[in-house]
Protein backbone atom coordinates (compact mmCIF):
# COMPACT_ATOMS: atom_id res chain seq x y z
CA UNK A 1 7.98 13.69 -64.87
CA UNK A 2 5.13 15.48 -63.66
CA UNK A 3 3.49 12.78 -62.31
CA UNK A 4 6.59 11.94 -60.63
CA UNK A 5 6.63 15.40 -59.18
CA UNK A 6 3.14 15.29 -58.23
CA UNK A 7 3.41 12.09 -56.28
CA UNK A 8 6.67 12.64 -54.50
CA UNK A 9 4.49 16.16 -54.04
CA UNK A 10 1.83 14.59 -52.25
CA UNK A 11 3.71 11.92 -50.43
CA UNK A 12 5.40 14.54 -48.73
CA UNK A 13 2.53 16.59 -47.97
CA UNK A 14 1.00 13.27 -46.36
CA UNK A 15 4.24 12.86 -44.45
CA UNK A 16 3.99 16.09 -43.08
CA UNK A 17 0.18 15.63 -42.44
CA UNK A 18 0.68 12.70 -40.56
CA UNK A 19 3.44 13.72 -38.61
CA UNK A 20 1.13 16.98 -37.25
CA UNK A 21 -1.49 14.28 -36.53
CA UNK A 22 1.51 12.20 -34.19
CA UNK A 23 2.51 15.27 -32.73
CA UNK A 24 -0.94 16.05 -31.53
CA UNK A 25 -1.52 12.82 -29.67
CA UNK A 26 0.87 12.46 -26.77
CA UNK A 27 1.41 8.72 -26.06
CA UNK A 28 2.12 7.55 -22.28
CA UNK A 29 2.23 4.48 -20.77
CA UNK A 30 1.30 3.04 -17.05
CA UNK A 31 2.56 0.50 -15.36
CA UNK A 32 0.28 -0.76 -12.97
CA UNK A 33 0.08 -4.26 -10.29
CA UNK A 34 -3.27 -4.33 -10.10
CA UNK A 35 -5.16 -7.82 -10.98
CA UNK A 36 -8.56 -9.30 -11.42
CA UNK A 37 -11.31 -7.28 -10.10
CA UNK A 38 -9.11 -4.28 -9.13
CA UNK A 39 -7.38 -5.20 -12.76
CA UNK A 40 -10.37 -4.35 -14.72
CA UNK A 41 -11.34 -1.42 -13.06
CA UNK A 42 -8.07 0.02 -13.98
CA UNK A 43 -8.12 -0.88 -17.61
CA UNK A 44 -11.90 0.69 -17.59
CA UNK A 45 -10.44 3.73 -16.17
CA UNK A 46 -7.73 4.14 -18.54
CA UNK A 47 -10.82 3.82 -21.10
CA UNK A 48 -12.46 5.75 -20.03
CA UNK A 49 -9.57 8.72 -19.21
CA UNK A 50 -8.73 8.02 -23.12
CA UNK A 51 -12.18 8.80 -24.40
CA UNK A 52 -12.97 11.59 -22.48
CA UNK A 53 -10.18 14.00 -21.12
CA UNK A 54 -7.05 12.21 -23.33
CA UNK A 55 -9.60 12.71 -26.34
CA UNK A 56 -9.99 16.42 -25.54
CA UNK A 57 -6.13 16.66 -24.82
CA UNK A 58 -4.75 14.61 -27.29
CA UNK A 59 -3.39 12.05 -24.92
CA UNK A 60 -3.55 8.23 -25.48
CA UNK A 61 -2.45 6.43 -22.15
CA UNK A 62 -1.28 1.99 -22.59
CA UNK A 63 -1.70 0.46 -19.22
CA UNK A 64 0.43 -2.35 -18.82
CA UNK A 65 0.02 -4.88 -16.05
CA UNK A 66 3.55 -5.84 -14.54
CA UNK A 67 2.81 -8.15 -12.14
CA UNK A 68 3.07 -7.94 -8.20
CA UNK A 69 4.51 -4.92 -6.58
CA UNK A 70 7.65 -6.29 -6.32
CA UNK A 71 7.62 -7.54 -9.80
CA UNK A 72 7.26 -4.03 -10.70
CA UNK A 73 9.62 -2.78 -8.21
CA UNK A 74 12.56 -5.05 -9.51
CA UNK A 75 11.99 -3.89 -12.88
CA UNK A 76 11.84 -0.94 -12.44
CA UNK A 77 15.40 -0.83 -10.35
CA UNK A 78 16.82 -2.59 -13.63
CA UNK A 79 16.28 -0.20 -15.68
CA UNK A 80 17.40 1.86 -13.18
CA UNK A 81 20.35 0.87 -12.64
CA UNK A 82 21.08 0.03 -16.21
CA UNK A 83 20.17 3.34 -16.90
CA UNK A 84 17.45 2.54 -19.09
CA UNK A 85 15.62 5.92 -18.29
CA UNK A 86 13.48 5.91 -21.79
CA UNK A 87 11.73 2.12 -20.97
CA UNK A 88 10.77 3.09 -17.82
CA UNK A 89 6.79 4.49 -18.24
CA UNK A 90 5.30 7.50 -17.71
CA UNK A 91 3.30 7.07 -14.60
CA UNK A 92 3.50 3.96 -12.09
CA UNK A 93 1.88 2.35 -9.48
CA UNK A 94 4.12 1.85 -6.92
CA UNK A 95 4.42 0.72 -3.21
CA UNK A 96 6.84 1.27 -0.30
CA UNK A 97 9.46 -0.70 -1.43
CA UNK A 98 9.95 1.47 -3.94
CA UNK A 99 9.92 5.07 -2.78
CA UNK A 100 13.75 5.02 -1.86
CA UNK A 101 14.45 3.63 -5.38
CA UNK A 102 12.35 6.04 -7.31
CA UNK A 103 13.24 9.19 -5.24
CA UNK A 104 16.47 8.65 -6.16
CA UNK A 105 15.95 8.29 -10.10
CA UNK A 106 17.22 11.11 -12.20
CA UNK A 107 14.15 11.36 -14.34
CA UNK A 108 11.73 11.01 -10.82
CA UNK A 109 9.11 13.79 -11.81
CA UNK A 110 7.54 14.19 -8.36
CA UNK A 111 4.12 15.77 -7.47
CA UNK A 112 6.23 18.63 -5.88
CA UNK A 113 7.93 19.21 -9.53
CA UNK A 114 4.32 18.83 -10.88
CA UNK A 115 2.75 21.48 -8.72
CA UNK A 116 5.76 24.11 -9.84
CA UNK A 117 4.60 23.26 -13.40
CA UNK A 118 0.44 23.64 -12.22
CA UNK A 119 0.19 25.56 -9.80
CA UNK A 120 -3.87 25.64 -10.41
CA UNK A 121 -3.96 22.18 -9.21
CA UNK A 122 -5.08 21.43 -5.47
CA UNK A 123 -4.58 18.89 -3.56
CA UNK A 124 -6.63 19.96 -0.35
CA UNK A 125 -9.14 17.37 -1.20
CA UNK A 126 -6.80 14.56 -1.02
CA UNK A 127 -6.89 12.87 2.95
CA UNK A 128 -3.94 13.96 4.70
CA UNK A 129 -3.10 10.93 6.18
CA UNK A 130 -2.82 8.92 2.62
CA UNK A 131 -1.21 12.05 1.45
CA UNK A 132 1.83 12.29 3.61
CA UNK A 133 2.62 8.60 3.31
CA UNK A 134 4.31 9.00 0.04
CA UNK A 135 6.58 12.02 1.11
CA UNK A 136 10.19 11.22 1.55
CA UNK A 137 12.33 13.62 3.26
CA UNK A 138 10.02 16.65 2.85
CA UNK A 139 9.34 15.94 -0.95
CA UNK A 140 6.24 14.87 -2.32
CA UNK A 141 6.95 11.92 -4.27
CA UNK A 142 3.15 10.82 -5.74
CA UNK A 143 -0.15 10.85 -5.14
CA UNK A 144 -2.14 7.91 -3.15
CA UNK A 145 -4.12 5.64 -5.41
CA UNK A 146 -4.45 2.60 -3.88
CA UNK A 147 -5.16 3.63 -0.42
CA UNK A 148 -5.63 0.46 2.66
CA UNK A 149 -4.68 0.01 6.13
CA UNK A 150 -4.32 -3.38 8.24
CA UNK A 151 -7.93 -4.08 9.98
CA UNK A 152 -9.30 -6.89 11.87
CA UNK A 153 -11.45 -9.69 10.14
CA UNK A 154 -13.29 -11.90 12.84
CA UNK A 155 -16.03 -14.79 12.47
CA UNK A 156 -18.72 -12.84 14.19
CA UNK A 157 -21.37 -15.66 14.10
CA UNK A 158 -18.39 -17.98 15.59
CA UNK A 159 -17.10 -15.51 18.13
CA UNK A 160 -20.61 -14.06 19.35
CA UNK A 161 -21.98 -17.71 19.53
CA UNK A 162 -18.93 -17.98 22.14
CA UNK A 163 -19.64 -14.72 24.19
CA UNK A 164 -17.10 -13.07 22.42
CA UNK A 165 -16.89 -9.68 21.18
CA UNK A 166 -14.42 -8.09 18.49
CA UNK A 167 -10.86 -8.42 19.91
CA UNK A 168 -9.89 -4.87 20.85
CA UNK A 169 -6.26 -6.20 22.20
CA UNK A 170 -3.77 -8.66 21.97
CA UNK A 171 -4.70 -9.93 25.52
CA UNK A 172 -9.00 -10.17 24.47
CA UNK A 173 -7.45 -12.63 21.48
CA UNK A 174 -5.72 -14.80 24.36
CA UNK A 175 -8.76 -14.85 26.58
CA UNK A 176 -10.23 -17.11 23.28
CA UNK A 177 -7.98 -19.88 23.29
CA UNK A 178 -10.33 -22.37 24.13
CA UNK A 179 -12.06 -21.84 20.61
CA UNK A 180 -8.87 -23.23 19.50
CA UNK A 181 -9.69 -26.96 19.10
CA UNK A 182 -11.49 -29.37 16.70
CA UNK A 183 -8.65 -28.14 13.94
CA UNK A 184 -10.01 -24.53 14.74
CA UNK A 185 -7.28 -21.94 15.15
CA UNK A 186 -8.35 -18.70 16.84
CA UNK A 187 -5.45 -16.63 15.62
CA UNK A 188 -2.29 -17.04 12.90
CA UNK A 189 0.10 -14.06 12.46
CA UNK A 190 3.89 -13.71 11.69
CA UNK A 191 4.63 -10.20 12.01
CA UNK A 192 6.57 -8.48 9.18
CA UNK A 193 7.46 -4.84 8.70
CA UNK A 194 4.34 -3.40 8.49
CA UNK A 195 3.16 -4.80 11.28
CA UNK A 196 6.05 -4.46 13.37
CA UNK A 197 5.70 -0.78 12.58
CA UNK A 198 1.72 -0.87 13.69
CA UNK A 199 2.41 -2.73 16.97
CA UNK A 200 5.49 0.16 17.50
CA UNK A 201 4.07 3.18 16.22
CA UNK A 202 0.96 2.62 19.22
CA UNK A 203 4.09 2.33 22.03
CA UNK A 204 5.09 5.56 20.28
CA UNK A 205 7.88 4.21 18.90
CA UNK A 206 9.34 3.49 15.50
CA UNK A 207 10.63 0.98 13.86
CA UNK A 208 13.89 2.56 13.01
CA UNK A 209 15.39 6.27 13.21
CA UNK A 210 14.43 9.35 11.32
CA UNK A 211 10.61 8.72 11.64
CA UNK A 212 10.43 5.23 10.29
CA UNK A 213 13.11 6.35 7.45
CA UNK A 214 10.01 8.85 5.69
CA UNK A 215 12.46 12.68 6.88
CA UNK A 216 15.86 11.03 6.40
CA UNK A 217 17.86 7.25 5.08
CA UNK A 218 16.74 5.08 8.12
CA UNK A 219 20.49 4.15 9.97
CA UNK A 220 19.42 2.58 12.70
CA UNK A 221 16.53 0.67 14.91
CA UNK A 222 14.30 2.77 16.95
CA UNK A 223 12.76 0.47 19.31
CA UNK A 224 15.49 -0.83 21.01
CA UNK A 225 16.48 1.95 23.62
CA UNK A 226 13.24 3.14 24.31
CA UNK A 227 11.98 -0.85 25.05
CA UNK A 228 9.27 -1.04 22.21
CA UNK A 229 10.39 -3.62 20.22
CA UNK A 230 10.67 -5.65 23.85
CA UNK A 231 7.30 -4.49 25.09
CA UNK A 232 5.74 -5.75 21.83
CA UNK A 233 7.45 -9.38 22.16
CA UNK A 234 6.57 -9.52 25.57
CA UNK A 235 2.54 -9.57 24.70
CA UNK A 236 3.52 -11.73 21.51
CA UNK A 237 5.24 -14.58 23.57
CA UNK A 238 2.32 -14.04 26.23
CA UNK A 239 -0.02 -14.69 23.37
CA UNK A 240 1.38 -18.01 22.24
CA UNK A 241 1.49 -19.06 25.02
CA UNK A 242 -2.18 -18.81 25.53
CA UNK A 243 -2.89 -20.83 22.44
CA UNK A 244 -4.94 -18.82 20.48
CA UNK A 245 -1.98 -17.43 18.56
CA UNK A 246 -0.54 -20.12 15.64
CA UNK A 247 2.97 -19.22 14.47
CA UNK A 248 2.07 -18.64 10.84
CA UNK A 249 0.76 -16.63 8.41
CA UNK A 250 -2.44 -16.11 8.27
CA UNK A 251 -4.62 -18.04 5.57
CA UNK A 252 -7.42 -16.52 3.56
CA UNK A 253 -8.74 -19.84 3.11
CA UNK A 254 -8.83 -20.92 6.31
CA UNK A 255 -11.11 -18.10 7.15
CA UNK A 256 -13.48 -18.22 4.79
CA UNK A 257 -13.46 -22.21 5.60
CA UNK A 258 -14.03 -20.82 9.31
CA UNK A 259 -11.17 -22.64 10.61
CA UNK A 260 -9.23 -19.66 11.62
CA UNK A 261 -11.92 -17.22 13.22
CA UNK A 262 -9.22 -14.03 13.51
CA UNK A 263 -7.26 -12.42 10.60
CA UNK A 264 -5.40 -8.99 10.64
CA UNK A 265 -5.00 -7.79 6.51
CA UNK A 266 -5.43 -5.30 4.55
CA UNK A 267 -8.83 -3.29 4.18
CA UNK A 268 -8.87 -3.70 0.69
CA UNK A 269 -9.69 -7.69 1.31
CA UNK A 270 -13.17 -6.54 2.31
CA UNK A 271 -15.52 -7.27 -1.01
CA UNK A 272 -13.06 -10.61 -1.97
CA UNK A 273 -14.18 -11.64 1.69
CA UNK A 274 -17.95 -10.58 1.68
CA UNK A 275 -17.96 -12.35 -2.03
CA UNK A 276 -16.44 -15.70 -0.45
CA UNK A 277 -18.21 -15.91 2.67
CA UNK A 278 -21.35 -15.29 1.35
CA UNK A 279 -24.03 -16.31 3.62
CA UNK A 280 -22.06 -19.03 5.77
CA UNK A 281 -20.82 -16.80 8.41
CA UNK A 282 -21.29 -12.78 9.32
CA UNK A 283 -17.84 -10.89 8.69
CA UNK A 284 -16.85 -8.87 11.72
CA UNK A 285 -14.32 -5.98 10.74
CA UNK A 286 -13.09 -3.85 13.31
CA UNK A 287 -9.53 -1.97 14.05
CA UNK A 288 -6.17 -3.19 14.37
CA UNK A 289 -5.55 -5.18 17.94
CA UNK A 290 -3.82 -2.54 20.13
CA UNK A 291 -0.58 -4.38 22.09
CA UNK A 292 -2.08 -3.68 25.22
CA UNK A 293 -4.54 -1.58 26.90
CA UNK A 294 -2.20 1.27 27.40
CA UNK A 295 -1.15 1.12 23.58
CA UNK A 296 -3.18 3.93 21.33
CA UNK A 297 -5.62 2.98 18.82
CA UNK A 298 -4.63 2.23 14.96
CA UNK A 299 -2.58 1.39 12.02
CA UNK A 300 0.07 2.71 9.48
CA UNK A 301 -1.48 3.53 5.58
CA UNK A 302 -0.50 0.89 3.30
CA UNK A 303 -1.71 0.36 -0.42
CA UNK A 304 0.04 1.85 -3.60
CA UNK A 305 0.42 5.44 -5.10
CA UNK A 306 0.80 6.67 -8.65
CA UNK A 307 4.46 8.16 -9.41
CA UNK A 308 5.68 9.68 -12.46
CA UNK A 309 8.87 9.61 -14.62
CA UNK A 310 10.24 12.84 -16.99
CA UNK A 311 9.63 11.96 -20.58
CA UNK A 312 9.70 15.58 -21.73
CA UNK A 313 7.25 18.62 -21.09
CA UNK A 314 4.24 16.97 -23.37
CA UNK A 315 4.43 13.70 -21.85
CA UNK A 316 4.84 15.48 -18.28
CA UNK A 317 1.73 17.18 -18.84
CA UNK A 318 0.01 13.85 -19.94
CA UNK A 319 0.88 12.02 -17.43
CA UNK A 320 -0.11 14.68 -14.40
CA UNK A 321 -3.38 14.80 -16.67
CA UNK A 322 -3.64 10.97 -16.06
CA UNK A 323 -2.73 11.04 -12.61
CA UNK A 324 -5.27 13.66 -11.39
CA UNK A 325 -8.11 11.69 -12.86
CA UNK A 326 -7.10 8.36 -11.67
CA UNK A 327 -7.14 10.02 -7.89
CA UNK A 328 -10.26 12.30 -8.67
CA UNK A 329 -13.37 11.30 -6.39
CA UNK A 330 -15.46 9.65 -9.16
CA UNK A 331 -12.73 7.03 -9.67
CA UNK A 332 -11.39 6.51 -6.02
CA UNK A 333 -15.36 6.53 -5.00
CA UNK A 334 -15.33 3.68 -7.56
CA UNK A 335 -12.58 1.94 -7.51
CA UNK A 336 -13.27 1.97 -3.46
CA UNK A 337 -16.37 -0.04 -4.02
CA UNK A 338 -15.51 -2.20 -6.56
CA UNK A 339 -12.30 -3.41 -4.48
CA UNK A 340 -12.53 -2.30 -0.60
CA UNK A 341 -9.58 0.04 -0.90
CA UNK A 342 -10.33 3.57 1.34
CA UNK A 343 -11.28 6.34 -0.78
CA UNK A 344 -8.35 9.15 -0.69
CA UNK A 345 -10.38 11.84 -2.13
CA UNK A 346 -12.47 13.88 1.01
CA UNK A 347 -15.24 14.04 -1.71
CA UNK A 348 -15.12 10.58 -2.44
CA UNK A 349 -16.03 9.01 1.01
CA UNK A 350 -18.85 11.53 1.20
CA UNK A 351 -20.18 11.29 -2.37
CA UNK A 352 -23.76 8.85 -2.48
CA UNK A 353 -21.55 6.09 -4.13
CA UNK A 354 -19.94 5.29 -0.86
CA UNK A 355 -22.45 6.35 1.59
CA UNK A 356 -24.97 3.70 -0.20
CA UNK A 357 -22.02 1.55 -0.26
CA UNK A 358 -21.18 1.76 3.86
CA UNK A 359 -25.27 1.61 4.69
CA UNK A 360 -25.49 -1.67 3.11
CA UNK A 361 -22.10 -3.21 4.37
CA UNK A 362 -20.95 -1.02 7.16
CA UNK A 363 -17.66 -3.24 7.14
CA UNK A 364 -16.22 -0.89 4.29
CA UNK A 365 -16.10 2.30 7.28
CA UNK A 366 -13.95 0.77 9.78
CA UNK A 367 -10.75 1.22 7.61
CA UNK A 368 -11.72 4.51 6.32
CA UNK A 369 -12.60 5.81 10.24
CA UNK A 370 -9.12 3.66 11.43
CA UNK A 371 -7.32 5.50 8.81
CA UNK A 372 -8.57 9.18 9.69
CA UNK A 373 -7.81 8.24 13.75
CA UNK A 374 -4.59 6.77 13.35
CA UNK A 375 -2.12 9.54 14.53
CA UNK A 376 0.14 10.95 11.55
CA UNK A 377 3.12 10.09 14.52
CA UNK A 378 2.59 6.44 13.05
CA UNK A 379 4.45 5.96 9.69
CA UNK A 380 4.64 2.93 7.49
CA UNK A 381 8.85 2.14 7.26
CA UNK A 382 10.79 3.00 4.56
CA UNK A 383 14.01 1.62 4.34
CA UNK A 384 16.92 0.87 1.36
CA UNK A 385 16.99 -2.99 2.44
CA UNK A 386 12.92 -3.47 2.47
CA UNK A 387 12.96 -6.86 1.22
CA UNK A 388 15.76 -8.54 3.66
CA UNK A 389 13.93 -6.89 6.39
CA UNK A 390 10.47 -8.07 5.47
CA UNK A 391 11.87 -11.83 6.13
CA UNK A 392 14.36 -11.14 8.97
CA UNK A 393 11.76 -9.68 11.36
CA UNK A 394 9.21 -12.66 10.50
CA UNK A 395 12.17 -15.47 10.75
CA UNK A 396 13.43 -14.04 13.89
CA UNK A 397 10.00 -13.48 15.79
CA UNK A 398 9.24 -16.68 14.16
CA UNK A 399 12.48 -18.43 15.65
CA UNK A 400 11.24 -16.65 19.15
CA UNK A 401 8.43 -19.12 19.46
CA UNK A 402 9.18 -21.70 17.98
CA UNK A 403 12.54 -22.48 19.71
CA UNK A 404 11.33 -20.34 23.19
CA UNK A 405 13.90 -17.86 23.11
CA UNK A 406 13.77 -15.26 25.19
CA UNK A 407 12.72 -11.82 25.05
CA UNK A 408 16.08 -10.32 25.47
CA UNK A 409 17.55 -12.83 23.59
CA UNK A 410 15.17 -12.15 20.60
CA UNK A 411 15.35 -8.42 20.91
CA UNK A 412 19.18 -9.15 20.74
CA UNK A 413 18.97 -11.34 17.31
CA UNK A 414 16.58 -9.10 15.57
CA UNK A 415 18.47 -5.61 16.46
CA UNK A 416 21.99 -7.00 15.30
CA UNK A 417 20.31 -8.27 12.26
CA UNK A 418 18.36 -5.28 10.97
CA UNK A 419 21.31 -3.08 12.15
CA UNK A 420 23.64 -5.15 10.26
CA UNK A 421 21.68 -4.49 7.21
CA UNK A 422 21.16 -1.08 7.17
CA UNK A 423 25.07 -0.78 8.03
CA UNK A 424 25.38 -2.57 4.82
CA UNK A 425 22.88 -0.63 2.66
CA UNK A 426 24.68 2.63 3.85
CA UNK A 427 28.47 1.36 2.97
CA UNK A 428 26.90 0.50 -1.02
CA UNK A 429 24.96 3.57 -1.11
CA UNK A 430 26.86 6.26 0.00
């Protein structure tokens, strides 16, 4: 019997030991979209958080890959609307499709919530520009991680060998159409919503009402009254019919290949391009083509940012512990080299990592300088229906060329469209 006693005696003791041991380690999880080389610099960065500050802290952080950002996204919005609040993770990587979605969530624990709970923390060293493009109607929803904006990629070997400089407008691209030939294609492009909203925001326009849907639910096109969205088709159909512009999006592999000598993507396809290009041609990077020479310089800020969901105070704590060292200025100075995304962090772009990094390939700047220029009037769209309106705006500038409708005709098609769908988004989500 007193053995019995003793055991139960000590079973329970180790019961309660190992429950104070849980208790002291606070378990989070992130849910993140990014793959190979940006991939393993995340998983080395939630190593490394784990064995340094989660060790000191107690906090033990699973990253979990979830596919594309609209993989994410649609997962995310099941749970959602299944209200599966306790599966969704602690902190997430997350991109403008899914700001409306997660503002909206009743366990959203935004940065602004954060910064009630630390008010220590400080945020001053975080660019402005990446900053602001994850507030939604005056709140702070999370913090940039991912940071890029749309640049120009050119053949510089190609394009110099032909007299040619880096494009600076729509029009310089046209004046190289004879470099299309011999299965050579100077330029391929099917605008989409991001940039649409480039092209617009340098008329000084937006896309649609209540500054690109970032103060207040988008209801309505903005570029239809004020002639934007008819300026901007106007130099488009001008283009084509130059032939340097091929109706279709642009190919990676053609570029590298050297078969398409012009490509407008994201600044974070800078090392993937140096890596494939290698020695065969020199990669010219410069800024976004302006519409036309009266258009202002730049591009909206694209990439991800890091959100977080209310799991209780501990895990709160945890996961604004997480997210201020994934978007501290070691890391983004990293991460920036390892994958071409801008550093966010002011310290970052200035510490040795990236100043070595921009002396040897002065390619990397151009985004960062394009992103500090770029007027904080131009913001990237937010809007409930992001996904319908991707396609519609490429299918209908698409249908433009390809079945030479014209201008007014085209502004007609898209505005009824994209109306029509933000009508409908409104009427389901009162």
């Amino acid at each position: 019997m007193k053995k019995l006693l003793s055991l139960l005696l000590a079973l329970a003791l180790f019961m309660g030991l190992t429950a104070c041991a849980q208790a002291e380690t606070t378990r989070i999880v992130l849910w993140h979209s990014m793959s190979e080389e940006a991939g393993a610099l995340m998983d080395k960065y939630v190593r490394e958080f784990n064995d340094t500050v989660g060790k000191e802290q107690g906090i033990q952080v699973e990253a979990v890959f979830q596919g594309t950002y609209a993989e994410a996204v649609t997962k995310m919005n099941g749970m959602l609307m299944n209200g599966q609040l306790d599966a969704l993770p602690d902190v997430m990587q997350l991109d403008a499709t899914g700001k409306v979605s997660f503002a909206a969530a009743e366990n959203a624990y935004t940065v602004d919530a954060a910064l009630a709970e630390h008010p220590e923390a400080d945020l001053s060293g975080i660019l402005a520009p990446a900053l602001t493009n994850w507030q939604l109607s005056g709140a702070q929803l999370g913090l940039p991680f991912a940071t890029s904006t749309t640049v120009t990629y050119y053949n510089k070997t190609a394009l110099e060998a032909a007299g040619f400089a880096a494009p600076e407008t729509l029009t310089d691209i046209g004046k190289m159409a004879a470099l299309a030939a011999d299965g050579v294609t100077v330029y391929a492009c099917v605008p989409n919503t991001p940039t649409l909203a480039n092209w617009l925001g340098q008329l000084g326009s937006d896309l649609v009402d209540n500054h690109n849907g970032t103060e207040g639910t988008a209801t309505a096109l903005d570029c239809v009254e004020n002639g934007a969205l008819a300026e901007f088709l106007t130099a488009w159909k001008d283009l084509y019919a130059t032939g340097a512009l091929a109706n279709a999006n642009a190919s990676t592999d053609e570029f590298v290949a050297g078969r398409q000598l012009i490509m407008t993507s994201s600044s974070s396809s800078i090392a993937s391009l140096l890596g494939r290009i290698g020695e065969a041609f020199e990669l010219g990077v410069s800024g976004y083509p302006r519409v036309n020479e009266n258009a202002a310089a730049g591009a909206t800020v694209s990439g991800s940012c890091l959100v977080m969901f209310d799991h209780g105070e501990a895990r709160r704590a945890a996961a604004w512990a997480l997210t201020g060292y994934l978007t501290s200025a070691d890391v983004q100075a990293d991460f920036a080299r390892g994958t071409g995304y801008l550093p966010a962090n002011a310290a970052a772009a200035e510490s040795e990592a990236w100043q070595a990094l921009i002396a040897e390939y002065p390619q990397y700047q151009v985004g960062l300088e394009q992103l500090m220029a770029t007027p904080d009037t131009m913001r990237s769209v937010t809007v409930g229906p992001s996904a319908d309106f991707y396609y519609a705006i490429m299918n209908d500038i698409s249908d433009m060329l390809d079945s030479d409708l014209s201008v007014e005709e085209t502004v007609e098609i898209l505005g009824d469209d994209l109306n029509g769908m933000l009508e409908q988004y409104l009427r389901a989500n009162p």
